[in-house]
Protein backbone atom coordinates (compact mmCIF):
# COMPACT_ATOMS: atom_id res chain seq x y z
CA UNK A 1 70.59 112.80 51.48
CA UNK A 2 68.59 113.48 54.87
CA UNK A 3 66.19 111.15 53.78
CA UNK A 4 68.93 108.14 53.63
CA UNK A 5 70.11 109.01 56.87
CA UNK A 6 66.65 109.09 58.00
CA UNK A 7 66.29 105.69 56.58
CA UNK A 8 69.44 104.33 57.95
CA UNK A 9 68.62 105.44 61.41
CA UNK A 10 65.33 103.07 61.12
CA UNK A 11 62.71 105.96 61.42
CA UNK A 12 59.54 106.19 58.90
CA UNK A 13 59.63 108.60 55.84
CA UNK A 14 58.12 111.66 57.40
CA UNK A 15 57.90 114.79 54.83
CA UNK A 16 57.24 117.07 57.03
CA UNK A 17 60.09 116.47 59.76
CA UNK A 18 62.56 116.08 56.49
CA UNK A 19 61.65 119.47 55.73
CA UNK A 20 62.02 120.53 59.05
CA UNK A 21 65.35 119.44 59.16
CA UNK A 22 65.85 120.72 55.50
CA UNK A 23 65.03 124.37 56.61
CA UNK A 24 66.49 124.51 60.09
CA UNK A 25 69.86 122.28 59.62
CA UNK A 26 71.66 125.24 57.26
CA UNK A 27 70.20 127.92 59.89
CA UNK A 28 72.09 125.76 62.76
CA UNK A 29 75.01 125.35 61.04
CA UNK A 30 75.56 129.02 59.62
CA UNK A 31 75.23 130.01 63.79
CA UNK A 32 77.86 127.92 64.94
CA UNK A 33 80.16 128.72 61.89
CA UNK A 34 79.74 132.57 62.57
CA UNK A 35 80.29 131.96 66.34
CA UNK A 36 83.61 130.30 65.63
CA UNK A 37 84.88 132.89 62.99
CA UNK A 38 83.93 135.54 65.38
CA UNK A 39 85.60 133.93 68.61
CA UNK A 40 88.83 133.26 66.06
CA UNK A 41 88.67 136.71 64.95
CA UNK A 42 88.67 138.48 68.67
CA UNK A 43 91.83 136.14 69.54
CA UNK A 44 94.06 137.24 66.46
CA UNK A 45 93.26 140.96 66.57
CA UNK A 46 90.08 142.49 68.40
CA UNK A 47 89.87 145.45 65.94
CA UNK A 48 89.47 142.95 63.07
CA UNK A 49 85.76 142.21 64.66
CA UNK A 50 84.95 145.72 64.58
CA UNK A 51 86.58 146.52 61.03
CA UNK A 52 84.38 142.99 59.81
CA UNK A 53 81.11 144.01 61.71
CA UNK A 54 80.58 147.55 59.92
């Protein structure tokens, strides 16, 4: 799926920036989804960070 995006965006087949994407894209996106759950979490109820951190 990368790789059609890749190809849609008009930039040569490259393995080894796919796989760099491959490996770091997941790594981005489970950051920013823990930094939002985290920053929901401390604006319901503060304690419920602590409580989900242990």
């Amino acid at each position: 799926m990368i790789g059609f995006v890749y190809k849609d965006f008009g930039f040569v087949h490259n393995d080894q920036i796919i796989s760099g994407l491959v490996s770091t894209f997941p790594v981005i996106l489970d950051t920013v989804l823990k930094y939002w759950i985290f920053r929901y979490l401390n604006r319901v109820s503060p304690s419920l960070v602590v409580i989900f951190i242990q």
